[in-house]
PDB file of N, CA and C in Angstrom:
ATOM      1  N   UNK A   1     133.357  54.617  89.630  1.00  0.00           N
ATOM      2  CA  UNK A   1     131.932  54.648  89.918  1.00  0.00           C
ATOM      3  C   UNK A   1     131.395  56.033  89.583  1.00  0.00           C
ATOM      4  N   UNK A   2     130.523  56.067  89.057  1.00  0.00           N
ATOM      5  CA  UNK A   2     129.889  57.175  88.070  1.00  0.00           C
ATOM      6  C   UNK A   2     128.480  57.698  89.010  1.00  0.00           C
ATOM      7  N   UNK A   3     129.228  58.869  89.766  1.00  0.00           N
ATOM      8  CA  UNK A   3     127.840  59.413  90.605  1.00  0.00           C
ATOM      9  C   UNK A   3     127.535  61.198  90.209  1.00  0.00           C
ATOM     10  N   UNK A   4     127.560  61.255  89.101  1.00  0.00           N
ATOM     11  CA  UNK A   4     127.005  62.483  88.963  1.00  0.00           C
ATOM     12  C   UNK A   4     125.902  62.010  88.128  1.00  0.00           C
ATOM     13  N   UNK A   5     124.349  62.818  88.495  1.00  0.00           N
ATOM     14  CA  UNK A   5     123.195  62.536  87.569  1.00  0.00           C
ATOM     15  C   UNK A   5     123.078  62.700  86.147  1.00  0.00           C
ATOM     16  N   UNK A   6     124.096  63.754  85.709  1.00  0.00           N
ATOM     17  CA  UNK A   6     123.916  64.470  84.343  1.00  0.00           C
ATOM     18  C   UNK A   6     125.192  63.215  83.772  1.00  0.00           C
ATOM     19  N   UNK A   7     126.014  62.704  84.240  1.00  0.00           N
ATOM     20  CA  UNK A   7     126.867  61.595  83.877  1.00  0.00           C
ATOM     21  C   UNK A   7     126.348  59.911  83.815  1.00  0.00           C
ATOM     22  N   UNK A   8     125.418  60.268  84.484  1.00  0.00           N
ATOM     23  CA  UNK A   8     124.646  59.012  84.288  1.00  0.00           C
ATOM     24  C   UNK A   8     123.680  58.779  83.470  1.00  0.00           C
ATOM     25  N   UNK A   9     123.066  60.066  82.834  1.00  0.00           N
ATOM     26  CA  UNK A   9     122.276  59.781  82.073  1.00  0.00           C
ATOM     27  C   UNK A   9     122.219  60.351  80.626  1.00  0.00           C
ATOM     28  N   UNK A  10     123.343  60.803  80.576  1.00  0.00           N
ATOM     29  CA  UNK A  10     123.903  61.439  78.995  1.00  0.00           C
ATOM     30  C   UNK A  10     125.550  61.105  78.851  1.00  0.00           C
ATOM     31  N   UNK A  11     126.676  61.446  79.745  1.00  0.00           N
ATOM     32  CA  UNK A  11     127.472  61.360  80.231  1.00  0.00           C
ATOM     33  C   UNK A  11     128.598  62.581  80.132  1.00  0.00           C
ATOM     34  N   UNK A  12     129.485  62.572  80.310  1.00  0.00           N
ATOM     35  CA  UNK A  12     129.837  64.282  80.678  1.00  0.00           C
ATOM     36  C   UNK A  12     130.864  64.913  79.715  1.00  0.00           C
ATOM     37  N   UNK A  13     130.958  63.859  78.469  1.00  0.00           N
ATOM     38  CA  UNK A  13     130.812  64.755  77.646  1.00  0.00           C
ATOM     39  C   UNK A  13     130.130  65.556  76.894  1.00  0.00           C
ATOM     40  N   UNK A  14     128.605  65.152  76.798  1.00  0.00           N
ATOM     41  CA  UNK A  14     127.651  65.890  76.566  1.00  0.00           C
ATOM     42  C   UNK A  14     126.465  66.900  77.481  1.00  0.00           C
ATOM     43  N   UNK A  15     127.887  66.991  78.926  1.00  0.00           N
ATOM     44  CA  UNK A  15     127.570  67.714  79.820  1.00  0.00           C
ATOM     45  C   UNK A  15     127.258  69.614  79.226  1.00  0.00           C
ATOM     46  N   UNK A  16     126.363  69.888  80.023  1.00  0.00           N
ATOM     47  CA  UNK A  16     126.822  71.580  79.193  1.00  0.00           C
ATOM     48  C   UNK A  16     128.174  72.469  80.304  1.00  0.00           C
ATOM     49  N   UNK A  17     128.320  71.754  81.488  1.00  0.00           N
ATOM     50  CA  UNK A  17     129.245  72.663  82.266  1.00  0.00           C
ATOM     51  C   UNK A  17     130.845  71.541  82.465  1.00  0.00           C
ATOM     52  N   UNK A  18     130.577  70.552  81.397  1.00  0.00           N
ATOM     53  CA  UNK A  18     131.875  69.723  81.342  1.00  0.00           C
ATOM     54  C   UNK A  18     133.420  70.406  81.631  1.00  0.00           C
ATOM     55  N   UNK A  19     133.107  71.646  80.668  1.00  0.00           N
ATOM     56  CA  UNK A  19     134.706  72.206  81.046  1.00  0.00           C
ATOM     57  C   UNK A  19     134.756  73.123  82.278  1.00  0.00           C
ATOM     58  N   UNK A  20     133.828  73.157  83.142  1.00  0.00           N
ATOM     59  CA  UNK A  20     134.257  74.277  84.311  1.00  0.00           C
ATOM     60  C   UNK A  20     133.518  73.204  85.520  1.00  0.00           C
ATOM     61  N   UNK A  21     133.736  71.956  85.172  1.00  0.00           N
ATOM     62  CA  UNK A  21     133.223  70.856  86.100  1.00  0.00           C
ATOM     63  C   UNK A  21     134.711  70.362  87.013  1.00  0.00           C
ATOM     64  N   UNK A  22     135.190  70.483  88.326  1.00  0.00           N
ATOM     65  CA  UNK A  22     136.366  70.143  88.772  1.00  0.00           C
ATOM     66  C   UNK A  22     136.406  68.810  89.394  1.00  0.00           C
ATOM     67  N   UNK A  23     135.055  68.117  89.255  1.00  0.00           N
ATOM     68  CA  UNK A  23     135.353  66.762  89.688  1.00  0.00           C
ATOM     69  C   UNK A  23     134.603  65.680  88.573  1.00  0.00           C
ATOM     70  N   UNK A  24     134.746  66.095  87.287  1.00  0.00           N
ATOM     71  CA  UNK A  24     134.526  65.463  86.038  1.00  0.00           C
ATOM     72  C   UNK A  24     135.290  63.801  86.259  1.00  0.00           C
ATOM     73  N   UNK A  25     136.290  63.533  86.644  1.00  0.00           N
ATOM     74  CA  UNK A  25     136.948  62.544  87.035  1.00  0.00           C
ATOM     75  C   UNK A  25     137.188  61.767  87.786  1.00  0.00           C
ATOM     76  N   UNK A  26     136.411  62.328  88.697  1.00  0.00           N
ATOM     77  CA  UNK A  26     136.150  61.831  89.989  1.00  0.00           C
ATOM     78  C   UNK A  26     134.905  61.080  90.115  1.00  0.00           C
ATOM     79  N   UNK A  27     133.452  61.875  89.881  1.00  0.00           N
ATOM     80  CA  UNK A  27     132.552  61.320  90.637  1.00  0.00           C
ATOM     81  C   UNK A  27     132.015  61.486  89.028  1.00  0.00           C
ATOM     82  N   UNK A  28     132.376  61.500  87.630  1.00  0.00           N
ATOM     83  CA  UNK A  28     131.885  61.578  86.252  1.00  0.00           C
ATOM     84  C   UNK A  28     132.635  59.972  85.645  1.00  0.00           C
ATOM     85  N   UNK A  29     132.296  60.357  84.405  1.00  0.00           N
ATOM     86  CA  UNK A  29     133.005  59.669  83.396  1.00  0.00           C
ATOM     87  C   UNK A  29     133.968  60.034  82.325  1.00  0.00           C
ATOM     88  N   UNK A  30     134.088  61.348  82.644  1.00  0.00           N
ATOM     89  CA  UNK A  30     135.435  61.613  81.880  1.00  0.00           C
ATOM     90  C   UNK A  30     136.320  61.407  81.568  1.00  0.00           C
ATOM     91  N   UNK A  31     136.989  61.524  80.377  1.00  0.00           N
ATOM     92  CA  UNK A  31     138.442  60.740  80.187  1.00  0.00           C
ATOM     93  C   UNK A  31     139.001  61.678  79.241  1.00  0.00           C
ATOM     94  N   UNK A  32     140.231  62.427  79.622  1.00  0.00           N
ATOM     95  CA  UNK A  32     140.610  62.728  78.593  1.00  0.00           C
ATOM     96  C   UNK A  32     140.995  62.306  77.450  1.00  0.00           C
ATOM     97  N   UNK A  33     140.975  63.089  75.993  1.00  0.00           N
ATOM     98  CA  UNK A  33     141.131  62.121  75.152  1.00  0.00           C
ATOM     99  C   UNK A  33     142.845  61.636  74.850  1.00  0.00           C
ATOM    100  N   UNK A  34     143.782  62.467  75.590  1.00  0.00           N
ATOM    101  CA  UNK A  34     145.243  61.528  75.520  1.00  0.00           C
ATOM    102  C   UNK A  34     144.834  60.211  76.145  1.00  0.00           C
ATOM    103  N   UNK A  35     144.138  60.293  77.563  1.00  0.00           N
ATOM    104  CA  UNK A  35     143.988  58.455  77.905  1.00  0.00           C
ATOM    105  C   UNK A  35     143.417  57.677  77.637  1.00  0.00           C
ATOM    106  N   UNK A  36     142.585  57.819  76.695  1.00  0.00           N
ATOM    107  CA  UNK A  36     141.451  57.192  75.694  1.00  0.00           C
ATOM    108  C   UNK A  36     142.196  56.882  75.182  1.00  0.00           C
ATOM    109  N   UNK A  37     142.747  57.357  74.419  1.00  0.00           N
ATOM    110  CA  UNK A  37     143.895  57.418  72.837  1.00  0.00           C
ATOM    111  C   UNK A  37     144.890  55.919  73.680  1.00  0.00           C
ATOM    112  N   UNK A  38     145.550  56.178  75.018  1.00  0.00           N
ATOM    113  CA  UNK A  38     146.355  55.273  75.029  1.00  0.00           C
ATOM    114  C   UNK A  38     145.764  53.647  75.618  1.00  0.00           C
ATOM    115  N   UNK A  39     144.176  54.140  76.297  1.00  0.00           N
ATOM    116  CA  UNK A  39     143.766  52.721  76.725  1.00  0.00           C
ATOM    117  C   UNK A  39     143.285  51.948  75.544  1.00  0.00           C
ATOM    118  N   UNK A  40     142.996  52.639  74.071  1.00  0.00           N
ATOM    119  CA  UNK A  40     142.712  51.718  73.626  1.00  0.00           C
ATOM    120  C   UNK A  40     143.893  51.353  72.198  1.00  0.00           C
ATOM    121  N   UNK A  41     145.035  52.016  72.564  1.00  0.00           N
ATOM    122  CA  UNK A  41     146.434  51.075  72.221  1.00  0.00           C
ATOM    123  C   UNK A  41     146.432  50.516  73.330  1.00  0.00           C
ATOM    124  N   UNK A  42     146.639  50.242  74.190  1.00  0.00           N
ATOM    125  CA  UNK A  42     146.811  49.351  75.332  1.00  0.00           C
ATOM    126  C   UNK A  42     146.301  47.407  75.152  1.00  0.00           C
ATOM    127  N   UNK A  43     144.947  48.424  74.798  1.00  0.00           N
ATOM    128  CA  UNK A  43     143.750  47.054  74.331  1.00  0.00           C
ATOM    129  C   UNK A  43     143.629  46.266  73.212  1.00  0.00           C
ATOM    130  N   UNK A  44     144.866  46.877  72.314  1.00  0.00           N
ATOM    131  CA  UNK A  44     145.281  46.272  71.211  1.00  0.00           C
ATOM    132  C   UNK A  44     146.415  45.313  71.503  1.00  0.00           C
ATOM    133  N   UNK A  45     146.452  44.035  70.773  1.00  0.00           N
ATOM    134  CA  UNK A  45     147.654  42.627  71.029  1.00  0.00           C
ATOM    135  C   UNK A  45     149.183  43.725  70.479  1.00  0.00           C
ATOM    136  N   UNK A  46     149.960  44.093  71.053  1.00  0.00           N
ATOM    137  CA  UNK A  46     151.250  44.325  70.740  1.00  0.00           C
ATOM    138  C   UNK A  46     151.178  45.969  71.038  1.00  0.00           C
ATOM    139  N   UNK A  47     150.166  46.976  71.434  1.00  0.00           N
ATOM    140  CA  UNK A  47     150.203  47.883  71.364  1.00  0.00           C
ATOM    141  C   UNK A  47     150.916  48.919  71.859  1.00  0.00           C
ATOM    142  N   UNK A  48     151.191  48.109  72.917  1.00  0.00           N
ATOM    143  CA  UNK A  48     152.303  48.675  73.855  1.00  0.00           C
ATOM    144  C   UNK A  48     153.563  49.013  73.365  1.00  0.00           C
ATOM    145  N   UNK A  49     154.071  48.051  72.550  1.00  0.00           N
ATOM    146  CA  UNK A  49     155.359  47.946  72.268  1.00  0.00           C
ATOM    147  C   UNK A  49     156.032  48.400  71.000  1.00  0.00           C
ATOM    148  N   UNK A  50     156.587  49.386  71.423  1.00  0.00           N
ATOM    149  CA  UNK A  50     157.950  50.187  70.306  1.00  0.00           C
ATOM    150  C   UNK A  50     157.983  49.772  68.932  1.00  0.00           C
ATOM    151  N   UNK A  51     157.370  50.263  67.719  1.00  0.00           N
ATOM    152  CA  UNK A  51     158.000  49.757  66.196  1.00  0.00           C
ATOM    153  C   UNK A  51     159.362  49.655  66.203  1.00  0.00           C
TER     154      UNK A  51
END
């Protein structure tokens, strides 16, 4: 649930204090981009699984 104002209405990566923000993850929408990277292998049919 996304309760910061500046995350709700741009979102926090186009925050200007994104990197010295300590609850970006919490009460933002942040995601780093390693877990991006793996939710959307995840979201792919077979992505999970080992060549």
């Amino acid at each position: 649930m996304t309760l910061c104002p500046v995350a709700l209405a741009v979102g926090c990566s186009k925050c200007a204090i994104v990197s010295a923000c300590p609850l970006k993850g919490v009460i933002g929408d942040y995601k780093a981009p390693e877990d991006a990277a793996k939710a959307q292998d995840a979201a792919k049919p077979g992505g999970d699984k080992p060549a």
